[in-house]
PDB file of N, CA and C in Angstrom:
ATOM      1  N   UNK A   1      83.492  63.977  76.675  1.00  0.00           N
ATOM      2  CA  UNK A   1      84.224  64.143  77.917  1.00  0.00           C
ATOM      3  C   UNK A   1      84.155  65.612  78.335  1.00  0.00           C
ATOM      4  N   UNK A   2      84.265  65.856  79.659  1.00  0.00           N
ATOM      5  CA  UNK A   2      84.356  67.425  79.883  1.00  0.00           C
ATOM      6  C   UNK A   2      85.088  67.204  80.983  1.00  0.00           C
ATOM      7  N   UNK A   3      85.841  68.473  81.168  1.00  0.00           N
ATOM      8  CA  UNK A   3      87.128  69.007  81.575  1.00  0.00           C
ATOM      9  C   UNK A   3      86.872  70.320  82.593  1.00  0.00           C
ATOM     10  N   UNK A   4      87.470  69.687  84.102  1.00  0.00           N
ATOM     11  CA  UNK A   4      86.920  70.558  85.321  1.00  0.00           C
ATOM     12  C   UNK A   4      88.147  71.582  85.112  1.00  0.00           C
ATOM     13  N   UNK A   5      88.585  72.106  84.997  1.00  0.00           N
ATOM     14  CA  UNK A   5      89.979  72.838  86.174  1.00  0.00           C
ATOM     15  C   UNK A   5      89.323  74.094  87.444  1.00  0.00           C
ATOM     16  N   UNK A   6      90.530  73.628  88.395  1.00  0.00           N
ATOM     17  CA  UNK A   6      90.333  74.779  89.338  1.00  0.00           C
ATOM     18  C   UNK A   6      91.425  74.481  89.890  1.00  0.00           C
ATOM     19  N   UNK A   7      91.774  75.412  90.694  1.00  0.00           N
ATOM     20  CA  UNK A   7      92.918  76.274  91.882  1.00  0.00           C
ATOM     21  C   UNK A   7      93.730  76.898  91.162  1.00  0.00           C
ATOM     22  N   UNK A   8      93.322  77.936  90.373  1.00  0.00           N
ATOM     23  CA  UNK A   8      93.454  79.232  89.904  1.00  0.00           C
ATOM     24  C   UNK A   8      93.587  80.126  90.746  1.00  0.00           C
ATOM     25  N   UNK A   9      93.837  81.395  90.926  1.00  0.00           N
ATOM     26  CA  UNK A   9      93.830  82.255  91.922  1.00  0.00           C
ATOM     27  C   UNK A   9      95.065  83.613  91.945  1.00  0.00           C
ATOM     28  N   UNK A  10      95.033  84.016  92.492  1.00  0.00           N
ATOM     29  CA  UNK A  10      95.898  85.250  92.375  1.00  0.00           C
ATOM     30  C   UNK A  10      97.287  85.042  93.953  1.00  0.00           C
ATOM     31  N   UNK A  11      98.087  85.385  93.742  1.00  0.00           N
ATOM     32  CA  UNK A  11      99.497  84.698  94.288  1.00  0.00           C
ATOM     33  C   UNK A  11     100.455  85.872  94.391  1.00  0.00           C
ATOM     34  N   UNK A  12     101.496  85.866  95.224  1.00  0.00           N
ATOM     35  CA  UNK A  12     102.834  86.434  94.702  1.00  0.00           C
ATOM     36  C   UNK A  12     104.081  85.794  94.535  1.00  0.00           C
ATOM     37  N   UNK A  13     104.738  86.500  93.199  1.00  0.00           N
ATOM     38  CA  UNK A  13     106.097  85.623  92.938  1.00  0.00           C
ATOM     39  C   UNK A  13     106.533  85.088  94.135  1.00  0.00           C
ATOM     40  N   UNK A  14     106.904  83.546  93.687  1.00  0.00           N
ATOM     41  CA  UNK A  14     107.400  82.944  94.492  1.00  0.00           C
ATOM     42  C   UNK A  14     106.530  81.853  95.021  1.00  0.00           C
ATOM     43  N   UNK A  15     105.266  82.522  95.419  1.00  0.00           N
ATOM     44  CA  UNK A  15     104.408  81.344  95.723  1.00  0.00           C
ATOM     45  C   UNK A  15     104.319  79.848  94.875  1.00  0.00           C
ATOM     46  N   UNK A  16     103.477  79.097  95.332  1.00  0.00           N
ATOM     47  CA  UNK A  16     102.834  78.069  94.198  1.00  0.00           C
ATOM     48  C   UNK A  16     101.450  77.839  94.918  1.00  0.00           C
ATOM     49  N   UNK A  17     101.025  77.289  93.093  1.00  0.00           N
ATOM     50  CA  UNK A  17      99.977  76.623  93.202  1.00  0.00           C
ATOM     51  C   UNK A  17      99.417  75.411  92.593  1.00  0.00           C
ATOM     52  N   UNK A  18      98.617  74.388  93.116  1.00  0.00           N
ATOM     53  CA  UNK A  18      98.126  73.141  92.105  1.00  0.00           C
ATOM     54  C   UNK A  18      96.895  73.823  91.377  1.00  0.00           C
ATOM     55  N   UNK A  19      96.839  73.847  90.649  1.00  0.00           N
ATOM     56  CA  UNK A  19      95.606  73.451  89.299  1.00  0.00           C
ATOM     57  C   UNK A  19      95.204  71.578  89.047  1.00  0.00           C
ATOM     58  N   UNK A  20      93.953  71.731  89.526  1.00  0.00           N
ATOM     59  CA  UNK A  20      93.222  70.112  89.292  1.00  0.00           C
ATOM     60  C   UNK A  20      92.429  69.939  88.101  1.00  0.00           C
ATOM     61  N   UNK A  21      92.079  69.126  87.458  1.00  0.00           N
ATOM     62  CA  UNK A  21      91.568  68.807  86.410  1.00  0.00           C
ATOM     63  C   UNK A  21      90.757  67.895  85.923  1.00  0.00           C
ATOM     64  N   UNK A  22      89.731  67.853  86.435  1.00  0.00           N
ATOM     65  CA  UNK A  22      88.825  66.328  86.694  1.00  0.00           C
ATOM     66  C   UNK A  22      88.300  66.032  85.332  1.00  0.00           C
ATOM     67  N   UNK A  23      87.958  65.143  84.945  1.00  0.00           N
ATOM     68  CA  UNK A  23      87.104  64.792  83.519  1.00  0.00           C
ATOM     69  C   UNK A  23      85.889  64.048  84.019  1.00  0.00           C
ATOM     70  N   UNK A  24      84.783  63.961  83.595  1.00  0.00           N
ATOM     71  CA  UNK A  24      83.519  63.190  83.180  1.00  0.00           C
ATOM     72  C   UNK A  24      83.165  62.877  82.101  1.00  0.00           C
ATOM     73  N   UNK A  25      82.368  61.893  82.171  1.00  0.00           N
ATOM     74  CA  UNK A  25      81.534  61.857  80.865  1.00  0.00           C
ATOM     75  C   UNK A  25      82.096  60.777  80.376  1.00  0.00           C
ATOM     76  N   UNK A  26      82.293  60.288  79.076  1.00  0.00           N
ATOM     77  CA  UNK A  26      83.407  59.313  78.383  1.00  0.00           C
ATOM     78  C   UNK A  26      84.835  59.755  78.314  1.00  0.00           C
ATOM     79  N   UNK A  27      85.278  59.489  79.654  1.00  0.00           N
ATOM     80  CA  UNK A  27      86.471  59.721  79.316  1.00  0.00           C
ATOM     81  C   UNK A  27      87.267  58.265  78.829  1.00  0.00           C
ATOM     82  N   UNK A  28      88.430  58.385  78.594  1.00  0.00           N
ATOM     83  CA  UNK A  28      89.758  57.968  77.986  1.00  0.00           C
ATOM     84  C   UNK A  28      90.958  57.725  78.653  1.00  0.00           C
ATOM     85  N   UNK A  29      90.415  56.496  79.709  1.00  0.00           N
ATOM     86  CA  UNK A  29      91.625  56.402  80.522  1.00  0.00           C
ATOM     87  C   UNK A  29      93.097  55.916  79.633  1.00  0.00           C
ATOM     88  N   UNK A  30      93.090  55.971  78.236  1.00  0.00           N
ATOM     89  CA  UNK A  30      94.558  55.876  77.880  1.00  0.00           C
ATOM     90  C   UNK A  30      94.725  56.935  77.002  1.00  0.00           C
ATOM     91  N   UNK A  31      93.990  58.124  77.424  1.00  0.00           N
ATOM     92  CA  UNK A  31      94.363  59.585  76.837  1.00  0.00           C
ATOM     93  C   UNK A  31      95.606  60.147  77.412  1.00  0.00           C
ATOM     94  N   UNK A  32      96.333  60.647  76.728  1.00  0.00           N
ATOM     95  CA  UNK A  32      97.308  61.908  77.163  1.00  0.00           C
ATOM     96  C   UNK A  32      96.508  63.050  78.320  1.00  0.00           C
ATOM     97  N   UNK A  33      97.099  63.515  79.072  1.00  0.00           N
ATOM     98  CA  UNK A  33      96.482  64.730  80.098  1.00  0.00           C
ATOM     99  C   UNK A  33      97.399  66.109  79.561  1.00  0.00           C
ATOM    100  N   UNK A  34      97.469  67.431  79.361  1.00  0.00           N
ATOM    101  CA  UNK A  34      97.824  68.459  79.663  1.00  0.00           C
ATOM    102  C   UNK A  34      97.260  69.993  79.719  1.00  0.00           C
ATOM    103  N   UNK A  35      98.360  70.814  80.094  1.00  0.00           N
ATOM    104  CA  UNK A  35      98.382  71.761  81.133  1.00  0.00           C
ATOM    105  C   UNK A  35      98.959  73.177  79.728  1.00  0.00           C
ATOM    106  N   UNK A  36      97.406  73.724  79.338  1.00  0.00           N
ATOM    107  CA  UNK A  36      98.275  75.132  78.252  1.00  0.00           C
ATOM    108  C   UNK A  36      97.710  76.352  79.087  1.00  0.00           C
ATOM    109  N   UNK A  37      98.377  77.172  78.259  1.00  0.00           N
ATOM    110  CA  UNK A  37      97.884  78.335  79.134  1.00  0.00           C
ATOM    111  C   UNK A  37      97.953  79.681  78.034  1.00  0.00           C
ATOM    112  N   UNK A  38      97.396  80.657  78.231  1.00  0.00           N
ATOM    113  CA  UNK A  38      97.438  81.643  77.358  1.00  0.00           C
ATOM    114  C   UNK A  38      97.342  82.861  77.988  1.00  0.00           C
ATOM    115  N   UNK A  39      98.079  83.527  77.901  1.00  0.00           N
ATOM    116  CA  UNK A  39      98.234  85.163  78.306  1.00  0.00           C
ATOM    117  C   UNK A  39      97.802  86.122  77.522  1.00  0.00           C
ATOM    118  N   UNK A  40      97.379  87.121  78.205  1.00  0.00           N
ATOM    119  CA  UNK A  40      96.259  88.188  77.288  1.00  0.00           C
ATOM    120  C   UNK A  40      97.018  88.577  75.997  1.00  0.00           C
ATOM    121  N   UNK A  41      97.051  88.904  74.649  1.00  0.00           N
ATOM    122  CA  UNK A  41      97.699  89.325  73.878  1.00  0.00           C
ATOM    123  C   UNK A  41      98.377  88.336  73.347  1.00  0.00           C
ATOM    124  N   UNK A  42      98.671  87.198  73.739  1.00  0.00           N
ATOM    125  CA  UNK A  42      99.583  85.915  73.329  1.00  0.00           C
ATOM    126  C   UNK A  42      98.366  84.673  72.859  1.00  0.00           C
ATOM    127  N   UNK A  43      99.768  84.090  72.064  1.00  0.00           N
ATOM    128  CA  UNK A  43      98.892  82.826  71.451  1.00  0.00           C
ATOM    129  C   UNK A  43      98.863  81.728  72.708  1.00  0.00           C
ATOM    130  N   UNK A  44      97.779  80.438  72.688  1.00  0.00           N
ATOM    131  CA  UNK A  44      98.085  79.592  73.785  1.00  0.00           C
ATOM    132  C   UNK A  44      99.315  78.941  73.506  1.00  0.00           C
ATOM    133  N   UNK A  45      99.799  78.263  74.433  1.00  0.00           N
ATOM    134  CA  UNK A  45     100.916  77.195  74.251  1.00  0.00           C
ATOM    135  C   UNK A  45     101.128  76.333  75.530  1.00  0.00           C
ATOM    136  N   UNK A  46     101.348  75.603  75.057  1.00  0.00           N
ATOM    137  CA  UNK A  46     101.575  74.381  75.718  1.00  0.00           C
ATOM    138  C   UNK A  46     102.680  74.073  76.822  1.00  0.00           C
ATOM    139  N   UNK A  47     102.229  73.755  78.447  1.00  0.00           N
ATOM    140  CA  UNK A  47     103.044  73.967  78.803  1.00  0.00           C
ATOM    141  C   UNK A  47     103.594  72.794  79.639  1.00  0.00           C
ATOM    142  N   UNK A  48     102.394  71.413  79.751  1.00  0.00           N
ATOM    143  CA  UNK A  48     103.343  70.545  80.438  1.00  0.00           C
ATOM    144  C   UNK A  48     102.014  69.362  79.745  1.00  0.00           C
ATOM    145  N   UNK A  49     102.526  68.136  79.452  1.00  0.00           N
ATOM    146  CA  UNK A  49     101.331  66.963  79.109  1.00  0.00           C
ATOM    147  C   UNK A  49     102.401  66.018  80.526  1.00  0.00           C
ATOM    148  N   UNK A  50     101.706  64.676  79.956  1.00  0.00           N
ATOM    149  CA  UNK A  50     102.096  63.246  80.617  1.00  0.00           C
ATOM    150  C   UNK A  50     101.201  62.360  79.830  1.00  0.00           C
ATOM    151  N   UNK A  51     101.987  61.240  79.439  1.00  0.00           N
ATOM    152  CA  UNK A  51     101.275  60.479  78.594  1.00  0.00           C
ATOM    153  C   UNK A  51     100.228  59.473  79.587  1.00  0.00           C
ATOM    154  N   UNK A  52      99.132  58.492  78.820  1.00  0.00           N
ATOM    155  CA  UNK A  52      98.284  57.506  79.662  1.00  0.00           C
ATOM    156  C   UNK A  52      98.768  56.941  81.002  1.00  0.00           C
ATOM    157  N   UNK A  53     100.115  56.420  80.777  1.00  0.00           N
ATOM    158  CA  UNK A  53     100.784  55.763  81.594  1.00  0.00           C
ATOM    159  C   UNK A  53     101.426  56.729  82.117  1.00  0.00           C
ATOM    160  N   UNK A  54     101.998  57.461  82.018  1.00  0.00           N
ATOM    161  CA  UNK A  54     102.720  58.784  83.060  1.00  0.00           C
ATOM    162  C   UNK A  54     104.257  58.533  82.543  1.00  0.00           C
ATOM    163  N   UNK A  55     104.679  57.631  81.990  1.00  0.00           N
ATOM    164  CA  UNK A  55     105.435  57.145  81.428  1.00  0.00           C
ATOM    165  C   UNK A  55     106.470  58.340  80.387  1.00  0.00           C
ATOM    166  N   UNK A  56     105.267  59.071  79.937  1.00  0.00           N
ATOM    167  CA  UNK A  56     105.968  60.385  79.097  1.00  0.00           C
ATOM    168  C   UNK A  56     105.576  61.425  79.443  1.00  0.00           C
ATOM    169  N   UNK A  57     106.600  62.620  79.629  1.00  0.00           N
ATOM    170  CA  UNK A  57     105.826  64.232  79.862  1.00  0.00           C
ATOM    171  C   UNK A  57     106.904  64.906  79.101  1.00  0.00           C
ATOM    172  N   UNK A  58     105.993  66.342  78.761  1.00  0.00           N
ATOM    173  CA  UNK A  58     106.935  66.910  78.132  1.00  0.00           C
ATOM    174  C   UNK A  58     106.495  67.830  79.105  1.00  0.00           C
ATOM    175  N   UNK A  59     107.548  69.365  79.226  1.00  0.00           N
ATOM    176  CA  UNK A  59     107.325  70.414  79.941  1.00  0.00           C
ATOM    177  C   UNK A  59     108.163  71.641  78.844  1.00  0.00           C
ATOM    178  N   UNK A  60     107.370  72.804  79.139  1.00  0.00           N
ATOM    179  CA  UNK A  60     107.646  73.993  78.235  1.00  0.00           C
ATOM    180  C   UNK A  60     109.262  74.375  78.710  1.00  0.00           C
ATOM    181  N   UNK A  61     110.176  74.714  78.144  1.00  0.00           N
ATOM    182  CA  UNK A  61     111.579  75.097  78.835  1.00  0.00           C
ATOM    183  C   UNK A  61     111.156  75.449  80.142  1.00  0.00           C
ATOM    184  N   UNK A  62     110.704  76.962  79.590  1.00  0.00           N
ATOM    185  CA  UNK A  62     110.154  78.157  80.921  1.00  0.00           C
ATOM    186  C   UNK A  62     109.749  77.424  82.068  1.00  0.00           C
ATOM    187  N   UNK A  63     109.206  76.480  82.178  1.00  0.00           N
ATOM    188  CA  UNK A  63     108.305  75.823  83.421  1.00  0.00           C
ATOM    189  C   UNK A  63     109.552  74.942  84.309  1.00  0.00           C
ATOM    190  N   UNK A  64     110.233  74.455  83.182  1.00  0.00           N
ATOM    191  CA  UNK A  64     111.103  72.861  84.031  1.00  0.00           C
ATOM    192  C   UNK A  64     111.718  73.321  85.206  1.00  0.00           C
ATOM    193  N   UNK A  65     112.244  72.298  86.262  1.00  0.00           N
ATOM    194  CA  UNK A  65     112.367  72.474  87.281  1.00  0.00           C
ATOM    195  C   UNK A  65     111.248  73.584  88.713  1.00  0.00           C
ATOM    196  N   UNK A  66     110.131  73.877  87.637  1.00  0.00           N
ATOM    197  CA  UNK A  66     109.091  74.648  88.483  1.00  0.00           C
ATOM    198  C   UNK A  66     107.753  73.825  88.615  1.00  0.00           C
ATOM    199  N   UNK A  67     107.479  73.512  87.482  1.00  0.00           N
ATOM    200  CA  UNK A  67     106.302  72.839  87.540  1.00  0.00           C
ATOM    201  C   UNK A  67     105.934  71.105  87.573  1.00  0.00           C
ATOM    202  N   UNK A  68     105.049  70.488  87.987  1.00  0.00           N
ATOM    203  CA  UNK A  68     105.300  69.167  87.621  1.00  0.00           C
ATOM    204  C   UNK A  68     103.623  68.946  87.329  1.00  0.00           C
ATOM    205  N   UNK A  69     103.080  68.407  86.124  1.00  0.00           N
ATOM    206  CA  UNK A  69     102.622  67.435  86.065  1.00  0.00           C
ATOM    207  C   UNK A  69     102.264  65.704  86.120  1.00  0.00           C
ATOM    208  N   UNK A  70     101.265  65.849  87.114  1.00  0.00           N
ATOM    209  CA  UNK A  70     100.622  64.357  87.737  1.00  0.00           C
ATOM    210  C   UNK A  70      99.511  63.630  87.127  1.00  0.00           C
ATOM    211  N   UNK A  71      98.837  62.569  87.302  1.00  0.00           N
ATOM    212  CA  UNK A  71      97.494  62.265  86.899  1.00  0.00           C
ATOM    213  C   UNK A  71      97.211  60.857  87.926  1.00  0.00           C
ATOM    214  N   UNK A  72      96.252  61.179  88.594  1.00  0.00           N
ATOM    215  CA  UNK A  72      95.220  59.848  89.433  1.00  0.00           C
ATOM    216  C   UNK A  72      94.612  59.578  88.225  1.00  0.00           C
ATOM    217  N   UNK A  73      94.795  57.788  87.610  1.00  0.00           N
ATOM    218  CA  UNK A  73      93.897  57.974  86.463  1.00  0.00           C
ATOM    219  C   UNK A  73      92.580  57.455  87.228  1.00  0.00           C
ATOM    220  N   UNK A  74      92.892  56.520  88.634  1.00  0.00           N
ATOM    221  CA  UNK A  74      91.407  56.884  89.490  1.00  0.00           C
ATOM    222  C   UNK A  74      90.325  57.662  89.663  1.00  0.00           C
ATOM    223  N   UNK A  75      90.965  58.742  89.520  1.00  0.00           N
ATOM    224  CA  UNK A  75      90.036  59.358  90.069  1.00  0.00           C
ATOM    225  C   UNK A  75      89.856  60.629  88.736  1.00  0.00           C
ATOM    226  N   UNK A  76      90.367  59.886  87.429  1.00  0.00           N
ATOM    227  CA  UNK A  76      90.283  60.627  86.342  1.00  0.00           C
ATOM    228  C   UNK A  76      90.647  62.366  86.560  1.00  0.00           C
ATOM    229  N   UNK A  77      91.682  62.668  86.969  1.00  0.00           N
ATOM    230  CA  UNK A  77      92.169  64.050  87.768  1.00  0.00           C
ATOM    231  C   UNK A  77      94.168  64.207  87.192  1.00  0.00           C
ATOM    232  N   UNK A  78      93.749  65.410  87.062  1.00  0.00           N
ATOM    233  CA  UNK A  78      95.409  65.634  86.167  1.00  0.00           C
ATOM    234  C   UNK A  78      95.524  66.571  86.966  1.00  0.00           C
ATOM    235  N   UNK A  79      96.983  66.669  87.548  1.00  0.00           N
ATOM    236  CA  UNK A  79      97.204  68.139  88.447  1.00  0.00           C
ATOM    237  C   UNK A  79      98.331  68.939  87.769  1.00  0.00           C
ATOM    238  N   UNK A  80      98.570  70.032  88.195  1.00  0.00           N
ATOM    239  CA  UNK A  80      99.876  70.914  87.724  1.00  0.00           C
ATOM    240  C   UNK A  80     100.388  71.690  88.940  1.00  0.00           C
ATOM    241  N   UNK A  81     101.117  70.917  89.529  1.00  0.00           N
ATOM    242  CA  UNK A  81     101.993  71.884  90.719  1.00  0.00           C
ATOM    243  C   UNK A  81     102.937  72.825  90.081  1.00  0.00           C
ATOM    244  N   UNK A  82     102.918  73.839  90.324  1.00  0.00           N
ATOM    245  CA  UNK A  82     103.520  75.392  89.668  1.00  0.00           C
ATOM    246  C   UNK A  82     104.153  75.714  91.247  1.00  0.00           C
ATOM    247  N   UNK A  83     105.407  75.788  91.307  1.00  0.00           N
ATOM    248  CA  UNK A  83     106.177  76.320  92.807  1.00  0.00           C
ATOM    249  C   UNK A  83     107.211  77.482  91.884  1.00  0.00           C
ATOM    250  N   UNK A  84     107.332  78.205  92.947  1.00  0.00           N
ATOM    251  CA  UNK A  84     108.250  79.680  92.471  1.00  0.00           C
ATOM    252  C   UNK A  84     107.317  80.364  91.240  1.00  0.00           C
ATOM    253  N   UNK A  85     106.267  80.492  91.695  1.00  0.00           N
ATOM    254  CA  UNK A  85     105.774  81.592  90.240  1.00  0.00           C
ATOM    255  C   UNK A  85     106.297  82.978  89.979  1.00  0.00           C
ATOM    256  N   UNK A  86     105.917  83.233  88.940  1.00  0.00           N
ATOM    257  CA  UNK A  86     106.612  84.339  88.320  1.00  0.00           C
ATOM    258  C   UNK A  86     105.579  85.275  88.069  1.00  0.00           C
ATOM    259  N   UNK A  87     105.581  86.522  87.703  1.00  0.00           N
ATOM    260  CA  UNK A  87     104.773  87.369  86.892  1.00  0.00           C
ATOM    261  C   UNK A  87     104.043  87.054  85.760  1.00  0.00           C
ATOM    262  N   UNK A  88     104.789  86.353  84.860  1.00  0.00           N
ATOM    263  CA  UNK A  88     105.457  85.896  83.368  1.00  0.00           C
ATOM    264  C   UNK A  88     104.179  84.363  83.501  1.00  0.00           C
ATOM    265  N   UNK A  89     104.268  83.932  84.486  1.00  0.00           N
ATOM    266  CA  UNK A  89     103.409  82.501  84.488  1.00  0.00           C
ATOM    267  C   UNK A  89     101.893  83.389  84.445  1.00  0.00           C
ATOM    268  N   UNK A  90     101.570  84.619  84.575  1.00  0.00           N
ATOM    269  CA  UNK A  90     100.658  85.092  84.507  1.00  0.00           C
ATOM    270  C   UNK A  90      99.214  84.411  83.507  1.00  0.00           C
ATOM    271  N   UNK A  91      98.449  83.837  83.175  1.00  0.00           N
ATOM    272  CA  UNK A  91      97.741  83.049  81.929  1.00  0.00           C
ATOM    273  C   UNK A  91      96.657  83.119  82.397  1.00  0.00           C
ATOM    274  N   UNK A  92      95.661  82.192  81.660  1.00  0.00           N
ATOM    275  CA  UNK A  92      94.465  81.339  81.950  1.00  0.00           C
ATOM    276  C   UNK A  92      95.167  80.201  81.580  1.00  0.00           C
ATOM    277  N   UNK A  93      94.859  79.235  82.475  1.00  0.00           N
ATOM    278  CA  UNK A  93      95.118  78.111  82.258  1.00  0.00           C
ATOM    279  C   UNK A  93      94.191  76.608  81.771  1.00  0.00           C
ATOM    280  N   UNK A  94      94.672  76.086  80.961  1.00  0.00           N
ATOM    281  CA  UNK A  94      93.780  75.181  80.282  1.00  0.00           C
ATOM    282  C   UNK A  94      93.867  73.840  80.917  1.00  0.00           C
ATOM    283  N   UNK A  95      93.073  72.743  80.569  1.00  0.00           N
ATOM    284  CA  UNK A  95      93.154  71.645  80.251  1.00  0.00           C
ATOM    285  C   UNK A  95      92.623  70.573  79.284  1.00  0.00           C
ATOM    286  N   UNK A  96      93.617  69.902  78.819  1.00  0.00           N
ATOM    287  CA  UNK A  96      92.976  68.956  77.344  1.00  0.00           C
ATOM    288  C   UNK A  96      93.680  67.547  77.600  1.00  0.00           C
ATOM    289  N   UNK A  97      92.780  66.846  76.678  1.00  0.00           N
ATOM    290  CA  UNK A  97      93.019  65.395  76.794  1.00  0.00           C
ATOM    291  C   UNK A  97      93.040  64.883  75.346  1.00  0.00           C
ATOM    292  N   UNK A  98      93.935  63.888  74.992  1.00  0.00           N
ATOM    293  CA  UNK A  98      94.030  63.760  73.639  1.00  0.00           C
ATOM    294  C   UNK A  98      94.938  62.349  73.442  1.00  0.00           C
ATOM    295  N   UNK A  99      94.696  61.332  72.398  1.00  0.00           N
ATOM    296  CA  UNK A  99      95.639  60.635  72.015  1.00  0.00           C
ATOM    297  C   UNK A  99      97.387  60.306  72.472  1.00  0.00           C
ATOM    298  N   UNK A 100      97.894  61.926  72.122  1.00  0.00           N
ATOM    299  CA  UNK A 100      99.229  61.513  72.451  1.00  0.00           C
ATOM    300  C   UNK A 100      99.497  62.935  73.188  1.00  0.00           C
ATOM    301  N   UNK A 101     100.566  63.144  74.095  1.00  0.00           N
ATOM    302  CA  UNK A 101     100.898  64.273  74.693  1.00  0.00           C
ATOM    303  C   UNK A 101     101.014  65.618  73.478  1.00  0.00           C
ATOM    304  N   UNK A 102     101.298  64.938  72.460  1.00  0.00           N
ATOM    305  CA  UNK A 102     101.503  66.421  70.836  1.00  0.00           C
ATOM    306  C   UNK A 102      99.884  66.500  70.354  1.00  0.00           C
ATOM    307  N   UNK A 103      98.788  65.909  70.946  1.00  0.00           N
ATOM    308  CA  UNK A 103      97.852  65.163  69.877  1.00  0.00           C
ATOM    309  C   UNK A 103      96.530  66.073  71.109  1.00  0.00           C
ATOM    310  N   UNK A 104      96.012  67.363  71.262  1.00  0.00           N
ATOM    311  CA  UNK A 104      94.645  67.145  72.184  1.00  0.00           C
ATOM    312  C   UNK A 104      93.412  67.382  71.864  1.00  0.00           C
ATOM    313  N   UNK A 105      92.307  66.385  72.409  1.00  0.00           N
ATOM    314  CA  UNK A 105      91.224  67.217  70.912  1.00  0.00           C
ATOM    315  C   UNK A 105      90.559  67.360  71.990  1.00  0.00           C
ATOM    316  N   UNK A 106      90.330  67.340  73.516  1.00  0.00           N
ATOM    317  CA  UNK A 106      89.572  68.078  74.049  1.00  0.00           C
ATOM    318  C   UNK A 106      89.894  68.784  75.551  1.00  0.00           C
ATOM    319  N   UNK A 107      89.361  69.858  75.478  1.00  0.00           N
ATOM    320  CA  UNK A 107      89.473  71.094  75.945  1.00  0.00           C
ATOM    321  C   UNK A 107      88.339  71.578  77.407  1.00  0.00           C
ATOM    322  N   UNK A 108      89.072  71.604  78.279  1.00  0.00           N
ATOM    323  CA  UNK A 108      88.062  72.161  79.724  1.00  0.00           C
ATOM    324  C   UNK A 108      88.245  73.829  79.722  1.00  0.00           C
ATOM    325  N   UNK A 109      87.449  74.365  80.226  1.00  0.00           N
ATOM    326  CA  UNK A 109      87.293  75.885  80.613  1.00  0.00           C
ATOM    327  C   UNK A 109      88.587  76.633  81.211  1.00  0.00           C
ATOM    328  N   UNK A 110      89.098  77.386  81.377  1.00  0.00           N
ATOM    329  CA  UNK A 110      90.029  77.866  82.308  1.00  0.00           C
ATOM    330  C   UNK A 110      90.253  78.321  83.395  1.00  0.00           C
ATOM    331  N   UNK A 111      91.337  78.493  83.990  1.00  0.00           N
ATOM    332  CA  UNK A 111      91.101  78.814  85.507  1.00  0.00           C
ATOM    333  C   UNK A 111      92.341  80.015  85.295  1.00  0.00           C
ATOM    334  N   UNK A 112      92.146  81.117  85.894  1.00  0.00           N
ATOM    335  CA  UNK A 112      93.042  81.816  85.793  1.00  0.00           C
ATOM    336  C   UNK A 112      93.841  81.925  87.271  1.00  0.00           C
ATOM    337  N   UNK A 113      95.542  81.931  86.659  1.00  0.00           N
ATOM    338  CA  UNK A 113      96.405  82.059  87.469  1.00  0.00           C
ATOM    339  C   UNK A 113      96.872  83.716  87.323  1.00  0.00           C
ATOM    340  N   UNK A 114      96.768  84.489  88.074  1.00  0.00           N
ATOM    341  CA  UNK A 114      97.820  85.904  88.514  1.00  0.00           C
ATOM    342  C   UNK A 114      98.906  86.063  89.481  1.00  0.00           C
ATOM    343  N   UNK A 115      99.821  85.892  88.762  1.00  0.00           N
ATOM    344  CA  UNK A 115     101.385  86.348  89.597  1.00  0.00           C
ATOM    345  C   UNK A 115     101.760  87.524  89.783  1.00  0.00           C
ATOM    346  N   UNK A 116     101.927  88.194  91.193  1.00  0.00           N
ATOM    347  CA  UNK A 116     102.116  89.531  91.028  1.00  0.00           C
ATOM    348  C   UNK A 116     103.748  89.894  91.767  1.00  0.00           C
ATOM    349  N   UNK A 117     103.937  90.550  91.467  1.00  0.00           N
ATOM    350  CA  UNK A 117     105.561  90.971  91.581  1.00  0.00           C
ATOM    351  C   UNK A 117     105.653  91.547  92.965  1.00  0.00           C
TER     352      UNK A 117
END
């Protein structure tokens, strides 16, 4: 399977943005979808999944009430609406697909998000 992301981009607090996430290849329409991200100097971490069915999501504290993860499993596409950004949301942002929302074994390129104050 391989893993698109884009709408990355540079912003100011407050703004938002979607990040899309397309898959090809063999994908796994009863895979988990999510959304990590990693900031320069920091480890990655995890910041929002949704299970096959959409049925389950988890979201990082920091994010809730800001961000929401979606998934068209049509059109095999996972999104991450990010509204009110911060500085702090500053990352590259990932995407992976995996078994269970705790569970991802594969990994798309990143798209970098910059929040500026």
């Amino acid at each position: 399977v391989q893993l698109q992301a884009s709408g990355g981009g540079s912003v100011q607090a407050g703004d938002s943005l979607r990040l899309s996430c397309a898959a090809s290849g063999r994908t796994f329409s009863d895979y988990a979808r999510a959304w990590f991200r990693q900031a320069p100097g920091k480890e990655r971490e995890r910041v929002a999944a949704v299970s096959w069915s959409g049925g389950s999501t988890y979201y990082k504290d920091s994010v809730k009430g800001r961000f929401t993860i979606s998934r068209d499993t049509a059109k095999n596409t996972v999104y991450l609406q990010m509204n009110s950004l911060k500085p702090e949301d500053t990352a590259v942002y990932y995407c992976a697909t995996g078994p269970s929302i705790d569970t991802m074994m594969n990994w798309g390129q990143g798209t970098l998000v910059t929040v500026s104050s």
